[in-house]
Protein backbone atom coordinates (compact mmCIF):
# COMPACT_ATOMS: atom_id res chain seq x y z
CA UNK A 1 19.06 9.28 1.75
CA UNK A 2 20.83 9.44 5.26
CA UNK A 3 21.52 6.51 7.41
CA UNK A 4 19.16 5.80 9.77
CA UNK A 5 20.01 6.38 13.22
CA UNK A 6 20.22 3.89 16.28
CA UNK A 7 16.77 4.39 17.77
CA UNK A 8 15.32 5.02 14.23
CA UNK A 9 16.44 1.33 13.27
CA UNK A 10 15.08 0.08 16.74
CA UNK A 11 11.80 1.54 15.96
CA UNK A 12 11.49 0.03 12.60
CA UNK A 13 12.32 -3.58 13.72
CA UNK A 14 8.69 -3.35 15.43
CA UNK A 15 6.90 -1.98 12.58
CA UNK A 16 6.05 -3.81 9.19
CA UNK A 17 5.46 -1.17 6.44
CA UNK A 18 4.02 -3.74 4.24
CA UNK A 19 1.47 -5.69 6.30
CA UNK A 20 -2.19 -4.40 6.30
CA UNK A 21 -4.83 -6.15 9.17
CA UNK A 22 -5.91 -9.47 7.91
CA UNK A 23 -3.60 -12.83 7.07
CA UNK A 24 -3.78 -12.01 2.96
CA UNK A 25 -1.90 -9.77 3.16
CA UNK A 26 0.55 -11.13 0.42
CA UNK A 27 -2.52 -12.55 -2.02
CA UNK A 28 -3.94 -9.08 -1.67
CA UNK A 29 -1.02 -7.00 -2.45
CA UNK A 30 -0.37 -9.37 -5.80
CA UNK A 31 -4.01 -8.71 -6.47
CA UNK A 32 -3.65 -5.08 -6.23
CA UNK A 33 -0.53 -5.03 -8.03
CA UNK A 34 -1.60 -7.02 -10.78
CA UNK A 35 -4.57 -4.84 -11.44
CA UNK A 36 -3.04 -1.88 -10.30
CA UNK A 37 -5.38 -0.77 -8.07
CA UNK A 38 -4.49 2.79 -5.87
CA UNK A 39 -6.81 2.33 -3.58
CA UNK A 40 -6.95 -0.62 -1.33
CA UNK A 41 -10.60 0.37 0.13
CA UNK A 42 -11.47 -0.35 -3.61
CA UNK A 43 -10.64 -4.09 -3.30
CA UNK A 44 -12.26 -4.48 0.00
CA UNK A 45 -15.56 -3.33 -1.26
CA UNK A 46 -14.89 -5.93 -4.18
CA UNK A 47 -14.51 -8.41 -1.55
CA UNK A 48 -17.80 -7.16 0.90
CA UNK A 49 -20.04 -7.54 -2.79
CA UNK A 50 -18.25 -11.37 -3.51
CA UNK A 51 -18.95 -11.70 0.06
CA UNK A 52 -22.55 -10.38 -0.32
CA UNK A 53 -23.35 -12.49 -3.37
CA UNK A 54 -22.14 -15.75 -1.83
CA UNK A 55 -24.15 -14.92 1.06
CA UNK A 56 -26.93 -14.69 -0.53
CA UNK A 57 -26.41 -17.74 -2.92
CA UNK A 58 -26.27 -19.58 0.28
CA UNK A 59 -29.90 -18.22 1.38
CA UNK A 60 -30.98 -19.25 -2.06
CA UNK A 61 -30.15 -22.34 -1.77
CA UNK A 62 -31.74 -22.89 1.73
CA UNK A 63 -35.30 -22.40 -0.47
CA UNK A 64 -36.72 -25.64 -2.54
CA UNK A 65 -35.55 -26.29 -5.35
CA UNK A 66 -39.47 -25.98 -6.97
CA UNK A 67 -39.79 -22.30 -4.91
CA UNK A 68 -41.05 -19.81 -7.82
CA UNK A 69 -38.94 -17.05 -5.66
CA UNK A 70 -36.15 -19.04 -5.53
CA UNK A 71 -36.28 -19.67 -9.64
CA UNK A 72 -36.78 -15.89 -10.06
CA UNK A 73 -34.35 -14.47 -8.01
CA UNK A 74 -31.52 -17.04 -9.05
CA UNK A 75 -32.46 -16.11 -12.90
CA UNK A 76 -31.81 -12.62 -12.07
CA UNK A 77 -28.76 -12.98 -9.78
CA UNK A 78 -27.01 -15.14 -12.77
CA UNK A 79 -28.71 -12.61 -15.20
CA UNK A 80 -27.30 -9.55 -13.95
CA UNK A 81 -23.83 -11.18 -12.93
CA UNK A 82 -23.58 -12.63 -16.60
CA UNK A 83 -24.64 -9.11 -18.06
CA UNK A 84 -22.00 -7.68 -15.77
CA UNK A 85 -19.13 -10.17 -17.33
CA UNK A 86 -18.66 -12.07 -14.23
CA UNK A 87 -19.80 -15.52 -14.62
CA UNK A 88 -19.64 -17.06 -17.88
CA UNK A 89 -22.53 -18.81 -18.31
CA UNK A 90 -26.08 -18.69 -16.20
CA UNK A 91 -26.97 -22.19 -15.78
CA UNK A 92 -25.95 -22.95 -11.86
CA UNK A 93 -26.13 -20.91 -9.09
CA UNK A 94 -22.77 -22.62 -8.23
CA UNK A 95 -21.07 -19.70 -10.09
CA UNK A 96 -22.80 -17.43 -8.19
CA UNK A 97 -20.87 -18.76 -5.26
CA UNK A 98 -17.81 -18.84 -6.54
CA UNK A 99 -16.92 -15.12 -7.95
CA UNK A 100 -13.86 -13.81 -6.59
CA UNK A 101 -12.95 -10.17 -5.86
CA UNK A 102 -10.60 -10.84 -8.77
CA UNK A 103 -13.53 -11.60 -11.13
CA UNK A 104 -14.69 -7.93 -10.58
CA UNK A 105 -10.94 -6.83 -10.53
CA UNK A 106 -11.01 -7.79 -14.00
CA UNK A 107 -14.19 -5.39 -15.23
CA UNK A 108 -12.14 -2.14 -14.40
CA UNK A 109 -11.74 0.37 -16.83
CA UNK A 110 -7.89 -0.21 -17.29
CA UNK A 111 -7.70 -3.73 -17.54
CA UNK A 112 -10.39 -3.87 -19.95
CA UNK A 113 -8.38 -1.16 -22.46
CA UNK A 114 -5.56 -3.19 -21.72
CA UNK A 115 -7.22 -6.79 -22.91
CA UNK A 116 -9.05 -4.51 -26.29
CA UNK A 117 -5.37 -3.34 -26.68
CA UNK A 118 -5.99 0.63 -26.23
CA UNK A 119 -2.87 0.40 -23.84
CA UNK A 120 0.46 -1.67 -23.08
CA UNK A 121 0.12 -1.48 -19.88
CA UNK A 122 -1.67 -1.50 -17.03
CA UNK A 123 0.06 1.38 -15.38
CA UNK A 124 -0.17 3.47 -18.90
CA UNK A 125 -4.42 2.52 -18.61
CA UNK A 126 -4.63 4.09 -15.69
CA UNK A 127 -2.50 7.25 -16.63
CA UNK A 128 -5.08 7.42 -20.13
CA UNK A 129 -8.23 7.21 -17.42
CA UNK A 130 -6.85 9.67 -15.31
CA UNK A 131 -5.77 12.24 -17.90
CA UNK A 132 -9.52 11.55 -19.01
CA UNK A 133 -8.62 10.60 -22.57
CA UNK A 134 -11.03 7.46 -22.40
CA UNK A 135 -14.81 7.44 -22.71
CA UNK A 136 -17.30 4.96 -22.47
CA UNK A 137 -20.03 5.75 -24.18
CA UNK A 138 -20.85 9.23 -25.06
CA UNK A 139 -19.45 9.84 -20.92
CA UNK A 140 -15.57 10.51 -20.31
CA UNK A 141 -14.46 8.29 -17.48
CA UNK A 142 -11.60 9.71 -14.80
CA UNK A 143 -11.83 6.68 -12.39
CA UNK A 144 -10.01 4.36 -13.03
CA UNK A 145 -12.20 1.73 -10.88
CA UNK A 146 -15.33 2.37 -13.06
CA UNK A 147 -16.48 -1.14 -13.95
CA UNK A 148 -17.45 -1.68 -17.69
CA UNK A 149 -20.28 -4.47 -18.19
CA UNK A 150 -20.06 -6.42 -21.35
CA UNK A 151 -22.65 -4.58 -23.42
CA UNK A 152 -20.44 -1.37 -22.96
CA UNK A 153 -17.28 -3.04 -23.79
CA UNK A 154 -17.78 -2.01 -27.27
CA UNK A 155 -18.47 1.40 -26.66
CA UNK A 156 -14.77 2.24 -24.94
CA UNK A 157 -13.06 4.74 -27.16
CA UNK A 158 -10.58 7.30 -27.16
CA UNK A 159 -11.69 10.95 -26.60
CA UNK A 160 -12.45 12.82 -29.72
CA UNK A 161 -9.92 15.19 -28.62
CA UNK A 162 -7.30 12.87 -27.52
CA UNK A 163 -3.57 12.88 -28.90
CA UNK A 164 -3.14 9.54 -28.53
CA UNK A 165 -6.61 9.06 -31.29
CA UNK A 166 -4.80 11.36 -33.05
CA UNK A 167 -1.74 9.45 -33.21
CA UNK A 168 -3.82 5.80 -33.80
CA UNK A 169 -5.34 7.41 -37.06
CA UNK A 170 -2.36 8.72 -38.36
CA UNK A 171 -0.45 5.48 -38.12
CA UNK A 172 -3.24 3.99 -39.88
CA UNK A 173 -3.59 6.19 -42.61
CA UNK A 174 -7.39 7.23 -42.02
CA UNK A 175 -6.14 11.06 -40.14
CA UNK A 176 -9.41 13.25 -41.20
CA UNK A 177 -8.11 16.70 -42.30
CA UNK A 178 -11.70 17.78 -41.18
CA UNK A 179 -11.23 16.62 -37.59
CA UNK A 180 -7.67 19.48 -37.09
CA UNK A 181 -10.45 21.56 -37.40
């Protein structure tokens, strides 16, 4: 690479190539290095729904405690955030309020093949979704921000047709002859 030139320095004293709009700028670009997002649109809708769910947590909270739609629409928030593998537990509506954009981070496709072990890597995870040798369910996945709930955590497998399947089974001795086929 050439040396940059007098005015081409000046200009790039003004300009910081690492600095997005917003003050988290650092906390977000660990965050999307860590999980190895691509896109950074993909963290700021994680951050609109956190922002969304705490909102609405809020208005929840504004209702009596005794409310029947209050009891009912706090069972199903905590419900359908537990189901999704973002809270832990359902008894408070305090974890409701607290779920970070980190928390949904964390239910990507990659990161979960990393934490069952399909991959070393988070960088390799990605590469494996990409190449579309990864299916959840009977469906093969190609983004890598698809978000895997906990029921279908089980169901993440390689691609029948996969190499790297191939190369699991042989390793463990239990290669079908039938499957070459």
């Amino acid at each position: 690479m050439r040396e940059l030139k007098h005015h081409e320095k000046k200009l790039l004293r003004k300009v910081s190539l690492y600095s997005w709009k917003g003050d988290e700028n650092i906390r977000v670009a660990k965050i999307l290095r860590r999980y190895h997002i691509q896109n950074r649109e993909d963290y700021v809708a994680y951050s609109r729904i956190c922002g969304m769910v705490t909102k609405l947590s809020a208005k929840l909270k504004t209702l009596k405690a005794d409310d029947p739609f209050r009891i009912a629409m706090t069972d199903q928030l905590l419900q359908k955030m537990n189901d999704m593998g973002l809270i832990t537990t359902t008894k408070s509506l305090l974890k409701a309020e607290e779920i970070t954009a980190s928390a949904l981070c964390r239910r990507r496709l990659p990161v979960v093949m990393v934490r069952l072990k399909m991959a070393e890597t988070m960088r390799a995870a990605v590469t494996f979704v990409e190449q579309g040798q990864v299916r959840v369910g009977p469906h093969v996945v190609t983004d890598p921000a698809f978000l895997v709930t906990k029921s279908m955590e089980d169901y993440v497998t390689w691609v029948d047709t996969s190499k790297v399947r191939r190369a699991v089974q042989k390793y463990n001795d239990k290669l079908d002859d039938f499957d070459l086929l």
